[in-house]
C-alpha atoms as a PDB file:
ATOM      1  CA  UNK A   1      89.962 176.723 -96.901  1.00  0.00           C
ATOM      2  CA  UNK A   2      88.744 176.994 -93.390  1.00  0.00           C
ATOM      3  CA  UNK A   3      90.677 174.656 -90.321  1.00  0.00           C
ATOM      4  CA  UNK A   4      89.073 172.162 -89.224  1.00  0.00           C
ATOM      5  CA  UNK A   5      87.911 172.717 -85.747  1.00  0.00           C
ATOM      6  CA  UNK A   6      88.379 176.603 -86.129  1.00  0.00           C
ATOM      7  CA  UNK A   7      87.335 179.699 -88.004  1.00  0.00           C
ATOM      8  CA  UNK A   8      88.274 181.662 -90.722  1.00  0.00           C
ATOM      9  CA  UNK A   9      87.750 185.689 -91.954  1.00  0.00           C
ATOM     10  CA  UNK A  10      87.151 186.315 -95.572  1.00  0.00           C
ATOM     11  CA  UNK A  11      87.129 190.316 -96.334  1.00  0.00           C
ATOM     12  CA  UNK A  12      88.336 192.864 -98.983  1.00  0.00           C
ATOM     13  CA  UNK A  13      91.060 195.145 -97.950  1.00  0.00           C
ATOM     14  CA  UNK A  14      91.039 198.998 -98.434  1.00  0.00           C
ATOM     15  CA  UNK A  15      92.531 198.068-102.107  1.00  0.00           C
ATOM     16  CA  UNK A  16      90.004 195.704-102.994  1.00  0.00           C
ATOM     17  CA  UNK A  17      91.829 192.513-102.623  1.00  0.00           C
ATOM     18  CA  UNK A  18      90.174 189.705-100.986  1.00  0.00           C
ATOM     19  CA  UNK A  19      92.580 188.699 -97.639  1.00  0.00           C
ATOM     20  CA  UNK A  20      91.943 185.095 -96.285  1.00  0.00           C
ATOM     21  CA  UNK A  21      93.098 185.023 -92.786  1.00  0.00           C
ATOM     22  CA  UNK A  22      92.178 183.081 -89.385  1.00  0.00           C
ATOM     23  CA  UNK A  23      89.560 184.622 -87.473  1.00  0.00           C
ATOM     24  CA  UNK A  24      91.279 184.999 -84.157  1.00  0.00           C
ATOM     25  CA  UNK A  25      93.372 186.685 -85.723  1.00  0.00           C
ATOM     26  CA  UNK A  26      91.300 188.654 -87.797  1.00  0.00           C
ATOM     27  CA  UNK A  27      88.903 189.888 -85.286  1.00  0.00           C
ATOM     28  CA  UNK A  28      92.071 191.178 -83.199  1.00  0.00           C
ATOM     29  CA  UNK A  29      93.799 193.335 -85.792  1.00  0.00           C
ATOM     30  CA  UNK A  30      90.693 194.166 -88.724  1.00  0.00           C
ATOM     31  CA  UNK A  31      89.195 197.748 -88.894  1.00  0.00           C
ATOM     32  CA  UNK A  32      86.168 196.265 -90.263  1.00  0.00           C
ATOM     33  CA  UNK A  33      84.482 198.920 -90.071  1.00  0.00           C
ATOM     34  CA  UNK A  34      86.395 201.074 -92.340  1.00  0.00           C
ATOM     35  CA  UNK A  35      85.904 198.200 -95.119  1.00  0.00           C
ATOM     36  CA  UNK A  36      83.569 197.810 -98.291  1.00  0.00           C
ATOM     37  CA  UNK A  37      81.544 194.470 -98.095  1.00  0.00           C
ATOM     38  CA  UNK A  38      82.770 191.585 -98.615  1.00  0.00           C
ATOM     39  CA  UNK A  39      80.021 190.708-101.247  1.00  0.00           C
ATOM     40  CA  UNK A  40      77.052 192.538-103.024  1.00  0.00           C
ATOM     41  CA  UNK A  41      73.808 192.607-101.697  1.00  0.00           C
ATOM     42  CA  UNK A  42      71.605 190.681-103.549  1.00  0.00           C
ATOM     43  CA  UNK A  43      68.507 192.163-105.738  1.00  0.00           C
ATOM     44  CA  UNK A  44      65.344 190.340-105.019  1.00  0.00           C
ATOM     45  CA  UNK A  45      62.816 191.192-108.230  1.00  0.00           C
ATOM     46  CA  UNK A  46      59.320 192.405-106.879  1.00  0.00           C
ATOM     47  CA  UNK A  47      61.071 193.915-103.242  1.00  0.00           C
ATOM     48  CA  UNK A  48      59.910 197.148-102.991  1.00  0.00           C
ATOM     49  CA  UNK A  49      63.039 198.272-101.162  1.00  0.00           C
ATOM     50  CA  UNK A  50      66.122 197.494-102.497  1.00  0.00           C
ATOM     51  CA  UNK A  51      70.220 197.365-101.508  1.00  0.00           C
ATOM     52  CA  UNK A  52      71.029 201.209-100.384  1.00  0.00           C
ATOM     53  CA  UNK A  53      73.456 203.901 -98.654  1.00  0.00           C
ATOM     54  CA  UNK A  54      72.611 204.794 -95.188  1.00  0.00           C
ATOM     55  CA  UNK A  55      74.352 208.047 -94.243  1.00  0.00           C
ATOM     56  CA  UNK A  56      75.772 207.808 -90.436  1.00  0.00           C
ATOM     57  CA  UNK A  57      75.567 210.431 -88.126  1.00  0.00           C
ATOM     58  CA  UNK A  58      78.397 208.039 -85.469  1.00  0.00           C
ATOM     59  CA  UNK A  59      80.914 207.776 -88.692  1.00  0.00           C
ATOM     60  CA  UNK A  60      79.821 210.823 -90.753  1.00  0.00           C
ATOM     61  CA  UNK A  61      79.986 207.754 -93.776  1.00  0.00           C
ATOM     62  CA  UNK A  62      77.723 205.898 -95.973  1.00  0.00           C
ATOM     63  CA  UNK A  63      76.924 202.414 -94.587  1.00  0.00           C
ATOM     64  CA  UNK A  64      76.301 200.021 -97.153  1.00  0.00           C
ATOM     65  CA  UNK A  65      72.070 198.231 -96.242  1.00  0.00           C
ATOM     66  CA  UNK A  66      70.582 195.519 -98.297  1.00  0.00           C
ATOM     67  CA  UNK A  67      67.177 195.685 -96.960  1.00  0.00           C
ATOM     68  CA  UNK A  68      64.916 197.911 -94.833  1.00  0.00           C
ATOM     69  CA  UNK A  69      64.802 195.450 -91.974  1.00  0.00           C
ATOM     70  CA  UNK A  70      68.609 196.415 -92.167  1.00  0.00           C
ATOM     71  CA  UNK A  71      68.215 200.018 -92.465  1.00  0.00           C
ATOM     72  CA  UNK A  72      65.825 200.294 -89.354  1.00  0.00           C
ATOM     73  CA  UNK A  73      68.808 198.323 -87.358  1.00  0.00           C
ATOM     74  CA  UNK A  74      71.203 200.470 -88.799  1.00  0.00           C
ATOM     75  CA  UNK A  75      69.107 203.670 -87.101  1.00  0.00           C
ATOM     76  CA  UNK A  76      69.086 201.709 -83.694  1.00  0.00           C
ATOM     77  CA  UNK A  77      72.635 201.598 -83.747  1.00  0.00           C
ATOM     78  CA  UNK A  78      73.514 204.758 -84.978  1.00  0.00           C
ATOM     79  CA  UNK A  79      71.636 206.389 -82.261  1.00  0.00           C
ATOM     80  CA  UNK A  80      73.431 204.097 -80.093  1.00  0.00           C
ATOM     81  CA  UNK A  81      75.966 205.694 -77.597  1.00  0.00           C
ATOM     82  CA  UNK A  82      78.095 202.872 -77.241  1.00  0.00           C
ATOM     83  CA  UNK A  83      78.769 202.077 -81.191  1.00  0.00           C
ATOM     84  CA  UNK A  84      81.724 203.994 -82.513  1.00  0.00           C
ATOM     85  CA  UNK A  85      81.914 202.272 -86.064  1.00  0.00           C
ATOM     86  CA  UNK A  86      79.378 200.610 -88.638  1.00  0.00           C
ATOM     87  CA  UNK A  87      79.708 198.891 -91.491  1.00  0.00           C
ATOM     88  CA  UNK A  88      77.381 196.423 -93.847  1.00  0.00           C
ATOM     89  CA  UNK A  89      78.678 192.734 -94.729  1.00  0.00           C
ATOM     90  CA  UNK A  90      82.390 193.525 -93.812  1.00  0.00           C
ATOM     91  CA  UNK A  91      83.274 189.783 -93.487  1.00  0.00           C
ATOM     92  CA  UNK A  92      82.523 186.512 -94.448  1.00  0.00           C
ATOM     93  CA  UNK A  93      82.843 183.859 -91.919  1.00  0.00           C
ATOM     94  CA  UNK A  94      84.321 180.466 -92.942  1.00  0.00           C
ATOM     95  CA  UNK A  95      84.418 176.760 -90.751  1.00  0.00           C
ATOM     96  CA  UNK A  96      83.820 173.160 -91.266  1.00  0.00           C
ATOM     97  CA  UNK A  97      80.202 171.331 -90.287  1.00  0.00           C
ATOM     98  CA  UNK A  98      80.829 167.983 -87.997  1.00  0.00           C
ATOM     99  CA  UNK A  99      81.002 166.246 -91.247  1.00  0.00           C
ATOM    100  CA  UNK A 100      83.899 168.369 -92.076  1.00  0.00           C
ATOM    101  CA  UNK A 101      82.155 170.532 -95.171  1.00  0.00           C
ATOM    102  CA  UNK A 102      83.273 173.749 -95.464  1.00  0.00           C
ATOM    103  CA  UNK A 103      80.356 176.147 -94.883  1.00  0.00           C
ATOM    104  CA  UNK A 104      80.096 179.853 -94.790  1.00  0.00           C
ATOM    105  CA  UNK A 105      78.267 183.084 -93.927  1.00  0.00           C
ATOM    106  CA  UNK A 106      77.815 187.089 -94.335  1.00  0.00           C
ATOM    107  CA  UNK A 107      76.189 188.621 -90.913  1.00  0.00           C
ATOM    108  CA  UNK A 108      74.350 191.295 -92.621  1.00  0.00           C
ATOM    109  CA  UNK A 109      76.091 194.120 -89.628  1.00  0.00           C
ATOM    110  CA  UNK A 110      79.089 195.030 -88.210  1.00  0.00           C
ATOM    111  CA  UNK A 111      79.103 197.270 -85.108  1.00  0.00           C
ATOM    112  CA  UNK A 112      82.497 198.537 -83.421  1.00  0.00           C
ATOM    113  CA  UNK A 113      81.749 199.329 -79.512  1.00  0.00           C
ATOM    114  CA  UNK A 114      83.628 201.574 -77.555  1.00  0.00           C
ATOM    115  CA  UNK A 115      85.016 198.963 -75.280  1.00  0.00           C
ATOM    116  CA  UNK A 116      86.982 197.366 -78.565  1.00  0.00           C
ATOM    117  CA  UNK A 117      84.980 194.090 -79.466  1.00  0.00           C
ATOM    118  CA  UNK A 118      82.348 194.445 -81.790  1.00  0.00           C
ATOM    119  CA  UNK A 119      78.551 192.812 -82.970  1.00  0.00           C
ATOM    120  CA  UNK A 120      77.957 190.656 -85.920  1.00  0.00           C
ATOM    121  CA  UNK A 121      74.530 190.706 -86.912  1.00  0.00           C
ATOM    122  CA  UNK A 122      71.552 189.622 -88.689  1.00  0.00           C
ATOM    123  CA  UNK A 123      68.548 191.440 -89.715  1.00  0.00           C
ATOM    124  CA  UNK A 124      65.552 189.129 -90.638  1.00  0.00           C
ATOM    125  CA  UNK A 125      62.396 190.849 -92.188  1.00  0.00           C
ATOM    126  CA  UNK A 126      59.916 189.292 -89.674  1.00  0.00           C
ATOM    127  CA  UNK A 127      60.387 187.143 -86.950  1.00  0.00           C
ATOM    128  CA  UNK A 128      59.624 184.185 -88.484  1.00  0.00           C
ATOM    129  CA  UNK A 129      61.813 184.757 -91.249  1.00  0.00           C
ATOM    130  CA  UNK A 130      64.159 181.908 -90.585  1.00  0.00           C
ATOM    131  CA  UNK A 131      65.454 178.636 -92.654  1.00  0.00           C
ATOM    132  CA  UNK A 132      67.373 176.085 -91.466  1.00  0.00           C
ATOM    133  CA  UNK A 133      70.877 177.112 -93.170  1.00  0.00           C
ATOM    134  CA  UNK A 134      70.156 180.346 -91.206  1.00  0.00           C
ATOM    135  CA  UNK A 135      69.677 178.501 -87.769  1.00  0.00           C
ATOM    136  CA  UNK A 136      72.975 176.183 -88.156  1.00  0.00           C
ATOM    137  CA  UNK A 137      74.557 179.342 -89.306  1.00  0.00           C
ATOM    138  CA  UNK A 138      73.646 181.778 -86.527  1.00  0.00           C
ATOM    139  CA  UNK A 139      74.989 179.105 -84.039  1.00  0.00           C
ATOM    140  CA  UNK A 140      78.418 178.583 -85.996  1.00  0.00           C
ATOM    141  CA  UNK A 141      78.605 182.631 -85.881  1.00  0.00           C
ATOM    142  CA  UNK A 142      77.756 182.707 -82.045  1.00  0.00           C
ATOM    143  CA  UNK A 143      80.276 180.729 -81.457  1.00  0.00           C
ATOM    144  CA  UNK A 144      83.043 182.342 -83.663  1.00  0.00           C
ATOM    145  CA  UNK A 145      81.752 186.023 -81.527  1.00  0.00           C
ATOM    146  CA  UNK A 146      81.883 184.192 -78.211  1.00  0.00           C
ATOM    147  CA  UNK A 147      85.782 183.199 -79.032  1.00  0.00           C
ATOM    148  CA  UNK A 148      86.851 186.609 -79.472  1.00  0.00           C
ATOM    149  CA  UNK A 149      84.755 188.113 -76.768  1.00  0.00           C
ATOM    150  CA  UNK A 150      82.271 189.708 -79.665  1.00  0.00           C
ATOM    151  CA  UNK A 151      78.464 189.337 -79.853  1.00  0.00           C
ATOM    152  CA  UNK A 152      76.036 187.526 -82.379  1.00  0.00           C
ATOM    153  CA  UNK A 153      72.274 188.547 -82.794  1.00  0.00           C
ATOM    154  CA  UNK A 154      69.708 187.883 -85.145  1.00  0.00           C
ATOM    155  CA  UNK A 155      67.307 191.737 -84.192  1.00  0.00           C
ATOM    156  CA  UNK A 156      64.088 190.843 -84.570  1.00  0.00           C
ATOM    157  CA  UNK A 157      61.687 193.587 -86.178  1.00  0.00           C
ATOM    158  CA  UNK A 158      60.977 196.614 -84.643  1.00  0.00           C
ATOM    159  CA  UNK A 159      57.928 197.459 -83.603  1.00  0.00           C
ATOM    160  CA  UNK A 160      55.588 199.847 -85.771  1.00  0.00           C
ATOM    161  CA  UNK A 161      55.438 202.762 -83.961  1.00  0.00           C
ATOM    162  CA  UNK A 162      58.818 202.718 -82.546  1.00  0.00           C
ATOM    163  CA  UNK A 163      60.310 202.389 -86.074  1.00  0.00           C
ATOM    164  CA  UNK A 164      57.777 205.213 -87.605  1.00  0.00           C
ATOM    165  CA  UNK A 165      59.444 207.454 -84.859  1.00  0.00           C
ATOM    166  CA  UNK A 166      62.464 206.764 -85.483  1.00  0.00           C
ATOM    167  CA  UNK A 167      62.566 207.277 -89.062  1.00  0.00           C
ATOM    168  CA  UNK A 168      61.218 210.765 -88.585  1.00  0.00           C
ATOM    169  CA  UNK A 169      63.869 211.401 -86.401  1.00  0.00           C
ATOM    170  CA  UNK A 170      67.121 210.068 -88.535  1.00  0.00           C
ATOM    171  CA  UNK A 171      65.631 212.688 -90.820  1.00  0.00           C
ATOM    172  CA  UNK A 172      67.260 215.067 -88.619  1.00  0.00           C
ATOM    173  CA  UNK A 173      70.386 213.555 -87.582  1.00  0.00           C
ATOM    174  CA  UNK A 174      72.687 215.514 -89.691  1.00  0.00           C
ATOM    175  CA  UNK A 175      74.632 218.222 -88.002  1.00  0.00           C
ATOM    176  CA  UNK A 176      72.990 221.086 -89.843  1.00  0.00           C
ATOM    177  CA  UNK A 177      69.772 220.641 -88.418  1.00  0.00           C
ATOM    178  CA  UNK A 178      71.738 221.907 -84.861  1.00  0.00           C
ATOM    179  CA  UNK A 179      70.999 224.897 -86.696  1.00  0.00           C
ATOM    180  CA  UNK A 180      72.328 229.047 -85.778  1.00  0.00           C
ATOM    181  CA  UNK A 181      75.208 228.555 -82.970  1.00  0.00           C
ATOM    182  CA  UNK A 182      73.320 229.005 -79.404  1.00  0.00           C
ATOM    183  CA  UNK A 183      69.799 227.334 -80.600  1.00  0.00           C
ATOM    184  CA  UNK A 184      70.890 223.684 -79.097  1.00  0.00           C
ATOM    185  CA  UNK A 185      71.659 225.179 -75.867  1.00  0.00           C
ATOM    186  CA  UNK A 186      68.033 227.376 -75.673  1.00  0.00           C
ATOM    187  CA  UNK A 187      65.902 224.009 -76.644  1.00  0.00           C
ATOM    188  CA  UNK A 188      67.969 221.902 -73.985  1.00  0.00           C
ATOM    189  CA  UNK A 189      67.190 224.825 -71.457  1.00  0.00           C
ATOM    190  CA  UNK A 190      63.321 225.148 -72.223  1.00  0.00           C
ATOM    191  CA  UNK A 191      62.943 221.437 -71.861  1.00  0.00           C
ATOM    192  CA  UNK A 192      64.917 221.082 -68.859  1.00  0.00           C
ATOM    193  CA  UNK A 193      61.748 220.281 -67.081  1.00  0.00           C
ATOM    194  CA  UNK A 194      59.448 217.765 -69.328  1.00  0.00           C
ATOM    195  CA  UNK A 195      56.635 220.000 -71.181  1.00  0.00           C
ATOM    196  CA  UNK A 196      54.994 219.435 -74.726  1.00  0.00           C
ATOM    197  CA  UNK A 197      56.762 219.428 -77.824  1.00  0.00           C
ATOM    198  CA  UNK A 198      55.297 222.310 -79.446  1.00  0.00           C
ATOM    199  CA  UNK A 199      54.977 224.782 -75.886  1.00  0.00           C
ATOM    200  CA  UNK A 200      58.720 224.243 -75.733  1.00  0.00           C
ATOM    201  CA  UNK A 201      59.399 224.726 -79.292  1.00  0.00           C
ATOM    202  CA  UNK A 202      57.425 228.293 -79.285  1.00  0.00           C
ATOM    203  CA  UNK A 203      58.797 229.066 -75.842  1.00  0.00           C
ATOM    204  CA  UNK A 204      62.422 229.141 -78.032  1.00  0.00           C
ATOM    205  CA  UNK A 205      61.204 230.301 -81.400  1.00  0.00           C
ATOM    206  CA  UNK A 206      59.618 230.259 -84.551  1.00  0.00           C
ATOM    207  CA  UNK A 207      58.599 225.962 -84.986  1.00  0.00           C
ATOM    208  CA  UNK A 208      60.146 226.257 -88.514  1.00  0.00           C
ATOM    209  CA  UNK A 209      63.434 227.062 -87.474  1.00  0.00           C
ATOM    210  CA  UNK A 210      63.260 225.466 -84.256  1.00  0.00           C
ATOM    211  CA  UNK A 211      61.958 221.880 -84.546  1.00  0.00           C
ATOM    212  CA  UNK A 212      64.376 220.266 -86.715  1.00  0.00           C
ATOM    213  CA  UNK A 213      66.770 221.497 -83.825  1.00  0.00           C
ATOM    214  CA  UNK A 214      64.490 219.801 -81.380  1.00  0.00           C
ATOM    215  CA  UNK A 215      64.768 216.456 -83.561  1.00  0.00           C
ATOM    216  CA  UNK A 216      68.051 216.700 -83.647  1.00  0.00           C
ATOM    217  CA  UNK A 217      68.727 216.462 -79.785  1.00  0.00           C
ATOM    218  CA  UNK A 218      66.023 213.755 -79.668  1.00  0.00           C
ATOM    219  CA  UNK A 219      67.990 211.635 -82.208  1.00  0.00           C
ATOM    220  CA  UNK A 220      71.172 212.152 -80.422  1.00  0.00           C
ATOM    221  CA  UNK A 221      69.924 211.391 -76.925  1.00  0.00           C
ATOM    222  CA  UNK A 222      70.116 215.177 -75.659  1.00  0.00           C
ATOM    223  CA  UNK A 223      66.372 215.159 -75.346  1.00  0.00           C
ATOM    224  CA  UNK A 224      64.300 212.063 -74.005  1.00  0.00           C
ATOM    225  CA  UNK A 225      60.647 210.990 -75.961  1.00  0.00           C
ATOM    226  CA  UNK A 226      58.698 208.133 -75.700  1.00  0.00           C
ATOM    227  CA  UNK A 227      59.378 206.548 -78.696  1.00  0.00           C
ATOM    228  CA  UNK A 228      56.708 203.619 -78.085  1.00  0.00           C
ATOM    229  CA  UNK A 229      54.207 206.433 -78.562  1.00  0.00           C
ATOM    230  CA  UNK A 230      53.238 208.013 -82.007  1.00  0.00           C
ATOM    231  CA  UNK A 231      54.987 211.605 -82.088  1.00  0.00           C
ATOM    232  CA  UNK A 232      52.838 214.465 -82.008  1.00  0.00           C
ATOM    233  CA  UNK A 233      52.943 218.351 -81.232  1.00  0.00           C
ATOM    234  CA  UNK A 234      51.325 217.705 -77.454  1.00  0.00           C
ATOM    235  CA  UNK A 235      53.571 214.421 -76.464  1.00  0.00           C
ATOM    236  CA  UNK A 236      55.803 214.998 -73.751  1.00  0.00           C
ATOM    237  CA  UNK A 237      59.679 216.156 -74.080  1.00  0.00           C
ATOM    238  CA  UNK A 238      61.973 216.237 -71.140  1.00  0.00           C
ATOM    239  CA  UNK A 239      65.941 216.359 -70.485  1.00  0.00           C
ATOM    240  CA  UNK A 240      68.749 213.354 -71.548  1.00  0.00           C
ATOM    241  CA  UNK A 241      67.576 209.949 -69.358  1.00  0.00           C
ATOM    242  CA  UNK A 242      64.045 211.713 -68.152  1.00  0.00           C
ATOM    243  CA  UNK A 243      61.254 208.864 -67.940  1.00  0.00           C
ATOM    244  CA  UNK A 244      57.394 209.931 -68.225  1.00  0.00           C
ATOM    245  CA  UNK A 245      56.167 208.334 -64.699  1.00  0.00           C
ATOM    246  CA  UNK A 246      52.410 208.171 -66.415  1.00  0.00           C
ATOM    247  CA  UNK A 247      53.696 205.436 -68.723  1.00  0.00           C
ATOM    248  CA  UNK A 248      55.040 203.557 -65.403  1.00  0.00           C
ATOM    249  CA  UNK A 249      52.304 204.534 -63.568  1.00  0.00           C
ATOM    250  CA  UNK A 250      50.323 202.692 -66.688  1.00  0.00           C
ATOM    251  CA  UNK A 251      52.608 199.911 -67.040  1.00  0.00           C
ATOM    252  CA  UNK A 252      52.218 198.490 -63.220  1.00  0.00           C
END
């Protein structure tokens, strides 16, 4: 039963067993990402996408997703530099309401970051995809982050475009797509200076060979795209943390 006044964890350890324990304590000494979750994701009847594996490139493991609004987030923080671990539904959160009823909840992610603390998050399916069990329960959560210097967020939906790109991308992600030892280094080399996808890609090789070694280094940050832009064989490539100053230029 949770304290009143505090928080507690709920979570299955690497046997299986469910472990009860006081979140400040919890949040100090878990490996949450290296656990199952905590529950199932539930099956909705008429959802065209259902519960799932995502395979991450920043663990080399399947992270378990209950929806694609979840799977997009998971893509956004596998490309990520700063997340180290992922996991789906790791913990359940536990505390008493001011009329001291025990409530509870599941943040749909769990994101290690490099510094140590970690983000608990939700992933709604629009933006205004929100009850109010989920509103008194996203500030409960907050608040249980914010003791243990973590983060909460409820992500709102990507955009189209952005999250059409970057599927097409995590379809490259893998290390095999790095492709014949020297490759990576030729394609960071012919778009050291920001030129269109397809003229570097030839300048290097054949496309068929060489592309899904150009989508690699895009997914992993080695390459820099405008991802708010609709790939194409003519859009712009250019070197880790290049800008395109036409889309400033446009933006002023």
């Amino acid at each position: 039963m949770a304290q009143v006044g505090g928080f507690e964890a709920v979570f299955l350890d690497p046997g299986g067993q469910a472990v009860q324990q006081r979140w400040a304590d919890a949040a100090m000494t878990v490996a949450f990402e290296d656990l199952v979750p905590v529950s199932a994701f539930p099956v909705v009847p008429g959802r065209r996408w259902g519960p799932g594996l995502w395979w991450s490139a920043t663990t080399g493991r399947h992270v378990a997703a209950g929806s694609n609004a979840m799977r997009v987030q998971l893509m956004v923080l596998d490309r990520d530099p700063d997340v180290t671990g992922l996991a789906g539904r790791p913990v359940r959160l536990l505390w008493r309401d001011p009329r001291g009823r025990v409530r509870s909840w599941v943040p749909q992610l769990f994101a290690r970051c490099a510094n140590g603390t970690a983000l608990l998050a939700d992933c709604p399916g629009h933006a205004g995809a929100v009850g109010e069990r989920a509103v008194k329960a996203a500030a409960a959560v907050a608040q249980a982050c914010a003791d243990v210097g973590w983060t909460y967020r409820r992500i709102p939906p990507l955009d189209d475009v952005m999250a059409a790109n970057l599927k097409w991308l995590a379809g490259y992600r893998h290390p095999r797509n790095a492709s014949r030892p020297g490759l990576t280094a030729a394609v960071l080399e012919t778009f050291a200076r920001p030129r269109p996808l397809i003229e570097g890609t030839e300048a290097v090789g054949d496309p068929i060979e060489v592309l899904p070694c150009v989508f690699h280094a895009l997914w992993h940050g080695r390459l820099t795209v405008d991802l708010d832009t609709p790939l194409h064989e003519r859009i712009l490539v250019g070197p880790q943390g290049w800008s395109d100053p036409d889309k400033k230029e446009g933006a002023r």
